[in-house]
N, C-alpha and C. Protein backbone atom coordinates (compact mmCIF):
# COMPACT_ATOMS: atom_id res chain seq x y z
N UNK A 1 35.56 71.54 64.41
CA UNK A 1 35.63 70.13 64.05
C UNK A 1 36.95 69.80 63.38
N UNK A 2 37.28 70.80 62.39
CA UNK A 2 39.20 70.49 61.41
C UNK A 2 39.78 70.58 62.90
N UNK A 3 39.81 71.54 63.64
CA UNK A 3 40.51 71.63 64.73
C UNK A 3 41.00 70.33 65.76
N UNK A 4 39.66 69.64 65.92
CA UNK A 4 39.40 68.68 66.39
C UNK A 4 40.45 67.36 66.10
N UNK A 5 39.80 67.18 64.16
CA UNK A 5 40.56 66.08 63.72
C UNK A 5 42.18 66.59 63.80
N UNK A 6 42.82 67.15 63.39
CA UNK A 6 43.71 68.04 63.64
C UNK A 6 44.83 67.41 64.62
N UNK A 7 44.14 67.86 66.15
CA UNK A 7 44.70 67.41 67.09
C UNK A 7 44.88 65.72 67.44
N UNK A 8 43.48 64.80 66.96
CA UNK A 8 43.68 63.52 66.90
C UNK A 8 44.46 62.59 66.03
N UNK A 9 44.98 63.86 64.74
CA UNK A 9 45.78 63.48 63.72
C UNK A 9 47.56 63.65 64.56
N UNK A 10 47.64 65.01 64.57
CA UNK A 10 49.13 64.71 65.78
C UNK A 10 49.30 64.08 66.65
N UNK A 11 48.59 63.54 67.70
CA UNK A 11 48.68 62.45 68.43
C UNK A 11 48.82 61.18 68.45
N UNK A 12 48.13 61.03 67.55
CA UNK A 12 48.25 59.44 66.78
C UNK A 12 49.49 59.76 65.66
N UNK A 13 50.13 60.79 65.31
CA UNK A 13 51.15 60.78 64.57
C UNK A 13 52.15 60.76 65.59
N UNK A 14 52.23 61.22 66.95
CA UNK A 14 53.21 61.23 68.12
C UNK A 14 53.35 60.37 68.71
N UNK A 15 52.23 59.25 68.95
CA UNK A 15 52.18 58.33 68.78
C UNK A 15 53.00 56.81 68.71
N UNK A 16 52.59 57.06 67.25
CA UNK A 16 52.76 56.25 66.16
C UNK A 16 54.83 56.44 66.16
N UNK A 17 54.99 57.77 66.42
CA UNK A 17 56.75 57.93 66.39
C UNK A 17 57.28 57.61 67.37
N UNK A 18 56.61 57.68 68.70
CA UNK A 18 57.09 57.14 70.03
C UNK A 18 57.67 55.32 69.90
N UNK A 19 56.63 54.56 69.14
CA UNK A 19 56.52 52.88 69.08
C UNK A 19 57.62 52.90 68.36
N UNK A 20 57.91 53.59 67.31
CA UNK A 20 58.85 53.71 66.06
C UNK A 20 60.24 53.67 66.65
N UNK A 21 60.74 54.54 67.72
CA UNK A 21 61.28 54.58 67.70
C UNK A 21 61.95 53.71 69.42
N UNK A 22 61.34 52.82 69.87
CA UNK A 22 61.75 51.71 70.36
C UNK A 22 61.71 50.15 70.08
N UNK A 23 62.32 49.54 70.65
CA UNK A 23 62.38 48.39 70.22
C UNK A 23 61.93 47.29 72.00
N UNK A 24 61.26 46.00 71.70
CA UNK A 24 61.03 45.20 72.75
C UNK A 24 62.21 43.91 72.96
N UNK A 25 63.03 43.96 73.80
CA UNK A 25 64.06 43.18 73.93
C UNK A 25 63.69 41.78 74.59
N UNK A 26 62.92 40.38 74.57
CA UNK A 26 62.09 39.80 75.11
C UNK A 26 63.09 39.03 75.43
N UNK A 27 63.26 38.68 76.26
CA UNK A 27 64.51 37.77 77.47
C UNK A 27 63.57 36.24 77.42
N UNK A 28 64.30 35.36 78.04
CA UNK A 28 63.73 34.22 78.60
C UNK A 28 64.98 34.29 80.07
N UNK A 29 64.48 34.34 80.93
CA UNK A 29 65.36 34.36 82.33
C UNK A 29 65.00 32.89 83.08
N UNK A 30 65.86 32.80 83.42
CA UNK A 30 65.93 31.55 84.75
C UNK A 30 67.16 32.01 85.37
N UNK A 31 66.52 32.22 86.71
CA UNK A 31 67.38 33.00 88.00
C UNK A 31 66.87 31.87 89.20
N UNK A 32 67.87 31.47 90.12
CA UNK A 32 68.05 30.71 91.38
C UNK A 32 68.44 30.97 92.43
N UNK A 33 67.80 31.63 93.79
CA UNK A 33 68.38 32.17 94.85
C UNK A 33 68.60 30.80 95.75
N UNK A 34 69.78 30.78 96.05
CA UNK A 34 70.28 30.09 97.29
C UNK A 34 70.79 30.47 97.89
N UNK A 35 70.34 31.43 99.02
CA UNK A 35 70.87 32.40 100.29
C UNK A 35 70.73 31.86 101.83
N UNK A 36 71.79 31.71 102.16
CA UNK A 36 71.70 30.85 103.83
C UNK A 36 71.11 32.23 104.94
N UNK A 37 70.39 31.55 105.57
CA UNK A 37 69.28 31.93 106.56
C UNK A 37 70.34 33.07 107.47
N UNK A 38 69.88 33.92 107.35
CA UNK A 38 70.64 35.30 107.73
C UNK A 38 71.39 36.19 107.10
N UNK A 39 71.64 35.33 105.83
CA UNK A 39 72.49 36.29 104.77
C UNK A 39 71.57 37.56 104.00
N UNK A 40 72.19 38.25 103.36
CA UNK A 40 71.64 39.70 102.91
C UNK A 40 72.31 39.55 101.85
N UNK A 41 71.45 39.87 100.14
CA UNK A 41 72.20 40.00 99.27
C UNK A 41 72.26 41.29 98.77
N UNK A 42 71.33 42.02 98.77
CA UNK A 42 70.86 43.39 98.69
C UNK A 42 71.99 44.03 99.47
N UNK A 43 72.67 45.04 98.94
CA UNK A 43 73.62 45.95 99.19
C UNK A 43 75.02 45.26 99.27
N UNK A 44 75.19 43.85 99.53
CA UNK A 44 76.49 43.32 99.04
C UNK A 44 77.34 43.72 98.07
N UNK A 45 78.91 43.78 98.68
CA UNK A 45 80.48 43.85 98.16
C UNK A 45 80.73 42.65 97.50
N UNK A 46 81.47 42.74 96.21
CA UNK A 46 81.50 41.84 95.02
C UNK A 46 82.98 42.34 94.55
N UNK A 47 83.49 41.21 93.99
CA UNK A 47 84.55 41.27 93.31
C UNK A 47 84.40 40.31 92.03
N UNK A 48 84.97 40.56 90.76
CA UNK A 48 84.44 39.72 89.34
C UNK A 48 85.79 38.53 89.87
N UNK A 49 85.38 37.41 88.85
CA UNK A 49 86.03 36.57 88.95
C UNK A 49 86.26 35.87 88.08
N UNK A 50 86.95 35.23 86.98
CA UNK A 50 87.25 34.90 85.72
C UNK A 50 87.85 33.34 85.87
N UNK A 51 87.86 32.78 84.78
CA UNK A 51 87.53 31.84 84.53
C UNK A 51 88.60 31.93 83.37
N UNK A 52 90.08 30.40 83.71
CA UNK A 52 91.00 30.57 82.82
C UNK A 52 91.30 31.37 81.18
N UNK A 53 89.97 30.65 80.69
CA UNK A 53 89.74 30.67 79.31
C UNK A 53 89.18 32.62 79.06
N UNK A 54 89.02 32.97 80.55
CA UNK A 54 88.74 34.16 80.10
C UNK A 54 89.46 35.68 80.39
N UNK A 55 90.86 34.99 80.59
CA UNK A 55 91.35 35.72 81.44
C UNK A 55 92.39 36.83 80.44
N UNK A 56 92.74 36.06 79.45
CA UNK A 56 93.33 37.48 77.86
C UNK A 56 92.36 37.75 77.25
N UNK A 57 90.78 37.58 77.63
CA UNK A 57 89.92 37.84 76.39
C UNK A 57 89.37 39.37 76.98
N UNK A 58 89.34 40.22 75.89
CA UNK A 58 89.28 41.59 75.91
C UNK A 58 87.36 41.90 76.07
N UNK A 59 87.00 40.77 75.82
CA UNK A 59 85.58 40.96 75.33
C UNK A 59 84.94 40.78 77.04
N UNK A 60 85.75 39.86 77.90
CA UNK A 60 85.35 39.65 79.31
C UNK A 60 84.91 40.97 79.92
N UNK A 61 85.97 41.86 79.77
CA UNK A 61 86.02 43.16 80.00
C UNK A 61 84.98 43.65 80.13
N UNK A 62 84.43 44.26 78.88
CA UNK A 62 83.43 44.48 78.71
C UNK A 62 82.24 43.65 79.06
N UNK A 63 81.99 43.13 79.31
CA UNK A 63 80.88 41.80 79.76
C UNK A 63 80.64 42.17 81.44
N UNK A 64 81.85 42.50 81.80
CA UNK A 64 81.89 42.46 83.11
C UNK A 64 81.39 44.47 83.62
N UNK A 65 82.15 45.17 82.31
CA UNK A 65 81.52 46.40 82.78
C UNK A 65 79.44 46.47 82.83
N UNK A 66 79.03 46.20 81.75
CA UNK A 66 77.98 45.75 81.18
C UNK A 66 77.08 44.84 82.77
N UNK A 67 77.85 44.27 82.89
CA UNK A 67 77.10 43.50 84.59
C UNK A 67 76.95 44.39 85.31
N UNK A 68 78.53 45.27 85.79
CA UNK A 68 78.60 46.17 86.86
C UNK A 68 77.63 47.07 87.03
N UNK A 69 77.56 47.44 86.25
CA UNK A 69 76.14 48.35 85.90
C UNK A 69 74.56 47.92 86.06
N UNK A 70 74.50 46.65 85.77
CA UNK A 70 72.97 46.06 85.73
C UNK A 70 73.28 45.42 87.53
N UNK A 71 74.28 45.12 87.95
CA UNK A 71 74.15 45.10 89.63
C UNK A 71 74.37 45.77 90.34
N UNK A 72 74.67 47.39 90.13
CA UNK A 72 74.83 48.43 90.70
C UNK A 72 73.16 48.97 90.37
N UNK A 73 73.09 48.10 89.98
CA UNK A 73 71.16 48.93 89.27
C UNK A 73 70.46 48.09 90.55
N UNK A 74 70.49 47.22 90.66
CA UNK A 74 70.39 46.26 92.16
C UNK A 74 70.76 46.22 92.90
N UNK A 75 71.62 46.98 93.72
CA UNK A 75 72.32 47.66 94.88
C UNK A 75 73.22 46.81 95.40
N UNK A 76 73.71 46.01 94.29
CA UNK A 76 75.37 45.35 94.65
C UNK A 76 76.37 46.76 94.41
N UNK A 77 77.52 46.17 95.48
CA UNK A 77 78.25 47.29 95.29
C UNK A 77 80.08 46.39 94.91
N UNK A 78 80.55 47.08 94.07
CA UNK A 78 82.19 46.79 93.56
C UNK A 78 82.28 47.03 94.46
N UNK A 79 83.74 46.28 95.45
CA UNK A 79 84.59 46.80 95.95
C UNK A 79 85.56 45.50 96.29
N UNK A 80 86.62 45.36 95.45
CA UNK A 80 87.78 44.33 95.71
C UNK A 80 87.88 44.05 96.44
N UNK A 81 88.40 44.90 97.27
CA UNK A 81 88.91 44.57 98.60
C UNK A 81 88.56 44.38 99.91
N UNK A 82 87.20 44.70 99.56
CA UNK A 82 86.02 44.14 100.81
C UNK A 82 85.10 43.43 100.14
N UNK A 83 85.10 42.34 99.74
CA UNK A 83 84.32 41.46 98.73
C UNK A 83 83.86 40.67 99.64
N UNK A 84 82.46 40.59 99.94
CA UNK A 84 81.81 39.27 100.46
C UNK A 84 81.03 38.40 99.21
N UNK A 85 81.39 38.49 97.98
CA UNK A 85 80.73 37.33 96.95
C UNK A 85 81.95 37.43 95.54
N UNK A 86 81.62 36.44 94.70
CA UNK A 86 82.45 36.85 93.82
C UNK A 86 81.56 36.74 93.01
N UNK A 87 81.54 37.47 91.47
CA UNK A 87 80.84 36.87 90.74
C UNK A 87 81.45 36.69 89.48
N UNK A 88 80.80 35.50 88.99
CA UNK A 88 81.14 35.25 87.20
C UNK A 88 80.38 35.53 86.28
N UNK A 89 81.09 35.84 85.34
CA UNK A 89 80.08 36.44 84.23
C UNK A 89 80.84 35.56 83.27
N UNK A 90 79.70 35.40 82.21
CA UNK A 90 79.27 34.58 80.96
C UNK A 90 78.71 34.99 79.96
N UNK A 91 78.92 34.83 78.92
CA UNK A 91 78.43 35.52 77.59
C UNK A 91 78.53 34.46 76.83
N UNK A 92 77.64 34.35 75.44
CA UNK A 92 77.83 33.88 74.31
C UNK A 92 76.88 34.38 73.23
N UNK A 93 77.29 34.53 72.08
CA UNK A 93 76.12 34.43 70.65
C UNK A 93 76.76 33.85 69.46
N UNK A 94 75.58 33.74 68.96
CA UNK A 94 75.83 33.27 67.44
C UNK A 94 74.66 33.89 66.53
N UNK A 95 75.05 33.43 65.03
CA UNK A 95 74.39 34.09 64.55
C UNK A 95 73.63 32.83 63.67
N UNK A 96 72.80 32.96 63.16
CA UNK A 96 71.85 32.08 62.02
C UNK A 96 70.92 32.41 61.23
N UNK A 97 70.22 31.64 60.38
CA UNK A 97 69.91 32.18 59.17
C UNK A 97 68.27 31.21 59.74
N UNK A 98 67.07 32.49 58.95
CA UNK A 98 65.91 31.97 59.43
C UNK A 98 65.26 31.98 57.82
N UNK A 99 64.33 31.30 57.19
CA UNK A 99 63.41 31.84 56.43
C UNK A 99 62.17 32.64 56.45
N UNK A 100 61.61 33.29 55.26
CA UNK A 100 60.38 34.20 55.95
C UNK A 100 59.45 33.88 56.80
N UNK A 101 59.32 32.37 57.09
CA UNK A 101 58.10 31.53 57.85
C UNK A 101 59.11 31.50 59.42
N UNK A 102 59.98 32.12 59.62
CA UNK A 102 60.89 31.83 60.86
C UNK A 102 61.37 30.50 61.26
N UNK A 103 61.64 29.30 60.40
CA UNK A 103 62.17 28.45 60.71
C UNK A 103 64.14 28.50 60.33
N UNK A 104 64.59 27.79 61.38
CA UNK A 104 66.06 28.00 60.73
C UNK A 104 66.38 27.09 59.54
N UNK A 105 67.61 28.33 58.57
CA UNK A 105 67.86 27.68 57.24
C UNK A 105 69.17 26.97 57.84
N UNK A 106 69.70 25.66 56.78
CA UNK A 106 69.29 25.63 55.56
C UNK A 106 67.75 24.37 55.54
N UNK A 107 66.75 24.75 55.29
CA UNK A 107 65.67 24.15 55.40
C UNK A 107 65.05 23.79 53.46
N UNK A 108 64.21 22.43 53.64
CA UNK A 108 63.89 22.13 52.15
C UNK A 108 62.87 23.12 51.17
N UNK A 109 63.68 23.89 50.39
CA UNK A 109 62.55 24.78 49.96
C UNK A 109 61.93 24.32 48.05
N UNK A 110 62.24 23.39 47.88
CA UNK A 110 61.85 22.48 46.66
C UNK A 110 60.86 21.34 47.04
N UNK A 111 59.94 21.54 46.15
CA UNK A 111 59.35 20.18 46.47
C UNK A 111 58.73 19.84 44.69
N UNK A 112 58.42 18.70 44.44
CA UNK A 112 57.90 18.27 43.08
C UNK A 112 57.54 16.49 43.40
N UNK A 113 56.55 16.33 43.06
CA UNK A 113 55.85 15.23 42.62
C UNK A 113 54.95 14.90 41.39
N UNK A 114 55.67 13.99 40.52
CA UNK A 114 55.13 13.52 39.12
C UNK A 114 54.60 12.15 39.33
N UNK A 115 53.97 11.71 38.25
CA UNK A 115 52.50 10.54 38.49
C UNK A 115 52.69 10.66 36.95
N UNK A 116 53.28 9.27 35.95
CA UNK A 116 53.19 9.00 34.74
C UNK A 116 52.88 7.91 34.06
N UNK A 117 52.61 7.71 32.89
CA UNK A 117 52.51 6.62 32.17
C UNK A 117 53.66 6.73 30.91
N UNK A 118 54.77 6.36 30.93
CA UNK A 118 55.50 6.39 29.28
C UNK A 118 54.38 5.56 28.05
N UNK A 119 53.19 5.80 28.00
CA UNK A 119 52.79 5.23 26.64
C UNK A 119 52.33 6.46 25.67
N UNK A 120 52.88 6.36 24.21
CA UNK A 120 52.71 7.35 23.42
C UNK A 120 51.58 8.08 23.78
N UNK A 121 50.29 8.17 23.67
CA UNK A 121 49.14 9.45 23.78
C UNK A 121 49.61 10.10 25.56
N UNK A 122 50.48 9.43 26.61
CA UNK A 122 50.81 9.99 27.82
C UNK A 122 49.57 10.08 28.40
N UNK A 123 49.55 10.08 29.78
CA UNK A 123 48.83 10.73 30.81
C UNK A 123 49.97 10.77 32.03
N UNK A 124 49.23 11.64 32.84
CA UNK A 124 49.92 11.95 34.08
C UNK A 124 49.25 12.72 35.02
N UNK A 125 50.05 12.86 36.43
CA UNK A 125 50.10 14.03 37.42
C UNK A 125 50.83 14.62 37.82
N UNK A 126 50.84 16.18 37.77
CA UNK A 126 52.27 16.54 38.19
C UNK A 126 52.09 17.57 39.33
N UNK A 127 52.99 18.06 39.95
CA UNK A 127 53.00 19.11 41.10
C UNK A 127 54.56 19.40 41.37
N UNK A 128 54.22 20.77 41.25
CA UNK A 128 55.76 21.01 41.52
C UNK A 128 55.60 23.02 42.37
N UNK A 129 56.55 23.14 43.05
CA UNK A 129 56.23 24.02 44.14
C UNK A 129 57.90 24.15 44.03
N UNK A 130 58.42 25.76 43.78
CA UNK A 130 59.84 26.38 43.76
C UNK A 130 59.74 27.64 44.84
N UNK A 131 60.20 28.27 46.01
CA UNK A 131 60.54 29.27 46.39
C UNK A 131 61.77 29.42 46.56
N UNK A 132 61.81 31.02 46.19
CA UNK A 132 63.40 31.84 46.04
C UNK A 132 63.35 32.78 47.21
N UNK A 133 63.49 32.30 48.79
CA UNK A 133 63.10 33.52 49.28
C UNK A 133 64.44 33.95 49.77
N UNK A 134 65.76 34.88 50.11
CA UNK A 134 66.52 35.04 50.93
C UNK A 134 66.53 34.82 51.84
N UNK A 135 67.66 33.66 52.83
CA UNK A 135 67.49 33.73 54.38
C UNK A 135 67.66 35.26 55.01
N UNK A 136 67.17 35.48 56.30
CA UNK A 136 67.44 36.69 56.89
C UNK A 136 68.23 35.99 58.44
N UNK A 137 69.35 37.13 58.84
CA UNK A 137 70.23 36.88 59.63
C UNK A 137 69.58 36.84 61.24
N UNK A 138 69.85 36.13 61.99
CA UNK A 138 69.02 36.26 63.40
C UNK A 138 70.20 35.97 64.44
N UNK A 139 70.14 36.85 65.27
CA UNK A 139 71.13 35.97 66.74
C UNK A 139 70.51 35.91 68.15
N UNK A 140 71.49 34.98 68.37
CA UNK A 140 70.99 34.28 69.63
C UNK A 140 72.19 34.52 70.34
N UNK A 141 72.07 34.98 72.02
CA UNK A 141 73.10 35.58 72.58
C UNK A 141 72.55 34.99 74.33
N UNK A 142 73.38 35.02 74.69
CA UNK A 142 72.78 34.70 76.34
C UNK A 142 74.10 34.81 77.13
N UNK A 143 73.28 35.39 78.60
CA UNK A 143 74.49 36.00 79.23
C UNK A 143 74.23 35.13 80.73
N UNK A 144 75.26 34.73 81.66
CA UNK A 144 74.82 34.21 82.69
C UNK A 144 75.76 34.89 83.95
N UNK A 145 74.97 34.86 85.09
CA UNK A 145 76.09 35.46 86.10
C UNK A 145 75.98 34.32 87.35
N UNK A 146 77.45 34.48 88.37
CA UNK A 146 76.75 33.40 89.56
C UNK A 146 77.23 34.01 90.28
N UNK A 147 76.50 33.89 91.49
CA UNK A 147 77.32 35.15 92.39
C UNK A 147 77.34 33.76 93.78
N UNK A 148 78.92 33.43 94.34
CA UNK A 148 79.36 33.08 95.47
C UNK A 148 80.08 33.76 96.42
N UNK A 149 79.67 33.03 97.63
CA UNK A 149 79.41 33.74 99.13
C UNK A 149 81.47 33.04 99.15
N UNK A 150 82.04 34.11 99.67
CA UNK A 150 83.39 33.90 99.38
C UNK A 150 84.29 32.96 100.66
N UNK A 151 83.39 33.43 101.98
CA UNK A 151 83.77 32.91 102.88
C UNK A 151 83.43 31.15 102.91
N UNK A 152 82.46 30.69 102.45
CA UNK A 152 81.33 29.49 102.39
C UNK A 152 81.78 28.46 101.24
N UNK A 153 82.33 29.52 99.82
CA UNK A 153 82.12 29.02 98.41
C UNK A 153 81.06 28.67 97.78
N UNK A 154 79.65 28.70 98.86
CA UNK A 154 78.23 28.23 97.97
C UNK A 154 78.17 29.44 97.11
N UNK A 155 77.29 28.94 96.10
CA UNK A 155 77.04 29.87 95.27
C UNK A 155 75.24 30.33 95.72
N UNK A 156 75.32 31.35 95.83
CA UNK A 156 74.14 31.97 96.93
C UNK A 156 73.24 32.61 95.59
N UNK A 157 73.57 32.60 94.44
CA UNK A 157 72.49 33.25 92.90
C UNK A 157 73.05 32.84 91.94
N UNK A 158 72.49 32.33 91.13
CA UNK A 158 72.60 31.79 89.47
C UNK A 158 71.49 32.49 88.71
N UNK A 159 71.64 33.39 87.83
CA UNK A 159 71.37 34.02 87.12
C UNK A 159 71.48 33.60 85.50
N UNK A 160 70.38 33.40 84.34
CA UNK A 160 70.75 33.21 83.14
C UNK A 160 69.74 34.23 82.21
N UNK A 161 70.01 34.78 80.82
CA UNK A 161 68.95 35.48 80.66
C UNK A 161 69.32 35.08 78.80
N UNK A 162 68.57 35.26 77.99
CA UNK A 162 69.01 34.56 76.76
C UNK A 162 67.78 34.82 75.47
N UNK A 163 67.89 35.54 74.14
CA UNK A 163 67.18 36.14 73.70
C UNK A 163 67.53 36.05 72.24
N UNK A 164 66.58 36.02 71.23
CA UNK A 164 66.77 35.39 69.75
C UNK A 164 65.99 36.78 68.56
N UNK A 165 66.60 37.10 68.45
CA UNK A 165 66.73 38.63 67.64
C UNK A 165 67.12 38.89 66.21
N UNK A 166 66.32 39.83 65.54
CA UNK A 166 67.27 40.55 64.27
C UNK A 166 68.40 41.18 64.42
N UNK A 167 68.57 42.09 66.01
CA UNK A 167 69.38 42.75 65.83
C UNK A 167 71.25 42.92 66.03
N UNK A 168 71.50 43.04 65.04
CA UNK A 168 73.02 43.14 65.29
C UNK A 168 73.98 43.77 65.97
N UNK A 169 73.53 45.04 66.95
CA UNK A 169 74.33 46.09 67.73
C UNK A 169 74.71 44.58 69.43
N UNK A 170 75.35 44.05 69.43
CA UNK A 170 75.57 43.23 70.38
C UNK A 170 76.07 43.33 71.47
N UNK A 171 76.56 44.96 71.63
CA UNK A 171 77.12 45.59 72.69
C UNK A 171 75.48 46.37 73.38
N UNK A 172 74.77 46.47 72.55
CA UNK A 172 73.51 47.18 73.28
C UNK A 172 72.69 45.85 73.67
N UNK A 173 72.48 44.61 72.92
CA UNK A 173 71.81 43.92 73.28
C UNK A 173 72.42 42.70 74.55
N UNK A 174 73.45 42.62 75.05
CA UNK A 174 74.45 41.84 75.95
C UNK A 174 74.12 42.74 76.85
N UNK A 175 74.35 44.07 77.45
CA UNK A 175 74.06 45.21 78.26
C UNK A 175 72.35 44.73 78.76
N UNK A 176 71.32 44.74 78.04
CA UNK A 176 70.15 44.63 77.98
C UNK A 176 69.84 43.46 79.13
N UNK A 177 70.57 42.21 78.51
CA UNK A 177 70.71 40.76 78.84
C UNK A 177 70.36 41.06 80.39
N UNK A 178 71.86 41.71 80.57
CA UNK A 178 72.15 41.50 82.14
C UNK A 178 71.47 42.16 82.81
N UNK A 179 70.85 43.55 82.63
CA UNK A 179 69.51 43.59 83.27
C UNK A 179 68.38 42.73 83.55
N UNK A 180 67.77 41.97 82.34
CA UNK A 180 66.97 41.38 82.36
C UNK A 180 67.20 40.34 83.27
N UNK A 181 68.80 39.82 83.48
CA UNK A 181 69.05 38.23 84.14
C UNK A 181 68.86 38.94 85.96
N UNK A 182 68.81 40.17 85.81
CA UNK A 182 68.47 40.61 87.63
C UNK A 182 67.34 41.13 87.54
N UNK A 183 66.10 40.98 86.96
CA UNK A 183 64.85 41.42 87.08
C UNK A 183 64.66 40.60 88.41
N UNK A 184 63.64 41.11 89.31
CA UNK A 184 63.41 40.68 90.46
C UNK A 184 64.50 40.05 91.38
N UNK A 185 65.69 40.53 91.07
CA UNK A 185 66.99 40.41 92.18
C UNK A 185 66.62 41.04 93.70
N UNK A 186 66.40 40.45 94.99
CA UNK A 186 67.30 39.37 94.99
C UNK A 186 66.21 38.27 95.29
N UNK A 187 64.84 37.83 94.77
CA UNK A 187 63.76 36.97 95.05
C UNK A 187 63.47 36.92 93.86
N UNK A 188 63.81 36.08 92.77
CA UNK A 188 63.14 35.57 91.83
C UNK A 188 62.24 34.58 91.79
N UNK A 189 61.27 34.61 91.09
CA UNK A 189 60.21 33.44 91.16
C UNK A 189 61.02 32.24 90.75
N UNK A 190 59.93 31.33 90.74
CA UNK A 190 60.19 29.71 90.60
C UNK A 190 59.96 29.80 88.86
N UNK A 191 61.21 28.98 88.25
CA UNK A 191 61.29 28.48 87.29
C UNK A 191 61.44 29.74 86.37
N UNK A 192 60.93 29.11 84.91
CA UNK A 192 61.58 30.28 83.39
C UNK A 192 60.66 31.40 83.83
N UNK A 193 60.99 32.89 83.37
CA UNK A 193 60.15 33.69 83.02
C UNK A 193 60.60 34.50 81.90
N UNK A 194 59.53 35.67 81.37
CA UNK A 194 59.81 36.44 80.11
C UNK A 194 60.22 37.55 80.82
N UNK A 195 60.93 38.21 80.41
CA UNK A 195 61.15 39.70 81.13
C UNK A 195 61.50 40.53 79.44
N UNK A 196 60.70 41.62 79.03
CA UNK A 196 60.49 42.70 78.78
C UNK A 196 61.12 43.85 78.79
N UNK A 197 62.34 44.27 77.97
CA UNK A 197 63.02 45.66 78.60
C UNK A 197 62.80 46.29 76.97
N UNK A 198 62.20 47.53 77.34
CA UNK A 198 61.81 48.43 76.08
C UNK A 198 63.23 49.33 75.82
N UNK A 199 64.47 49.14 74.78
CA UNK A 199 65.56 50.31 74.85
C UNK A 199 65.08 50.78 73.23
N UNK A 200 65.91 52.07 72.81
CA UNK A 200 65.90 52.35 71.50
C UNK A 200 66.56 51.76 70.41
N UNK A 201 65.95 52.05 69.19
CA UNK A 201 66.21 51.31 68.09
C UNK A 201 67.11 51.73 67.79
């Protein structure tokens, strides 16, 4: 029977360290296929494509390795010089301040209401309500890709994926993004969905 509990005690302690030590990255995606009747996007040649404002920024770079990877995970393939699409990549975050109830600060955290009479013996009503709580830091980051048919110029996929977090590592969570913005590449459903990617903490 010790034997017993024993073993149900390490398991639920193995458990319990497995959950510990991941984290749930919860996306909101909206993805748009517009593919002309005979085209193939699956296994398509791609070349990145930039966008004035992004063309000295060092951070594109990376944004764009970070894609390469989440569409090489979807059987797009790099290759410059035989490019049948181009694609753009997009990034942004910021950061903000939430209170313990998760609303964003700076929000009213005083309140007081008095009810008097100034005559000597006094009467009244009073109410008064003070919290001291620290804001805590949260970001919001969203990544978008569009992939156009080069010969045509339509843009044949619009991709967006966008997610509101504690966490601060923004090179692991931008990476994450762009997976999530090709979940069900190259047939995405109709309209928003949640997509789910479990990485470590």
């Amino acid at each position: 029977m010790n034997r017993l509990v024993l073993l149900l005690v390490l398991a639920l302690t193995s458990l319990l360290t497995g959950c510990a030590t991941m984290r749930v990255v919860d996306s909101q995606v909206l993805a748009v296929a517009n593919v002309p009747a005979g085209a193939q996007l699956q296994g398509a040649k791609y070349r990145f494509e930039r966008l004035p404002s992004q063309v000295n920024n060092p951070e594109a770079g990376l944004a764009e390795q970070q894609a390469e990877r989440a569409l090489a995970a979807v059987g797009l393939v790099r290759d410059d010089a035989a490019a049948q699409l181009s694609v753009l990549v997009s990034f942004q975050g910021t950061q903000y301040l939430v209170d313990p109830w998760g609303y964003r600060y700076p929000r009213p955290y005083y309140g007081s209401v008095s009810i008097g009479h100034g005559v000597p013996w006094g009467s009244g009503v009073g109410f008064g309500m003070g919290m001291r709580f620290p804001p805590t830091p949260q970001y919001r980051r969203e990544v978008s890709l569009i992939l156009r048919d080069l010969k045509s110029g339509q843009v044949v996929y619009e991709t967006r994926a966008s997610h509101d977090g504690p966490w601060s590592d923004s090179t692991v969570i931008f990476a994450t993004l762009f997976k999530a913005a090709l979940a069900n590449f190259p047939n995405p459903p109709a309209g928003p969905q949640r997509v789910n990617i479990e990485i470590p903490r």
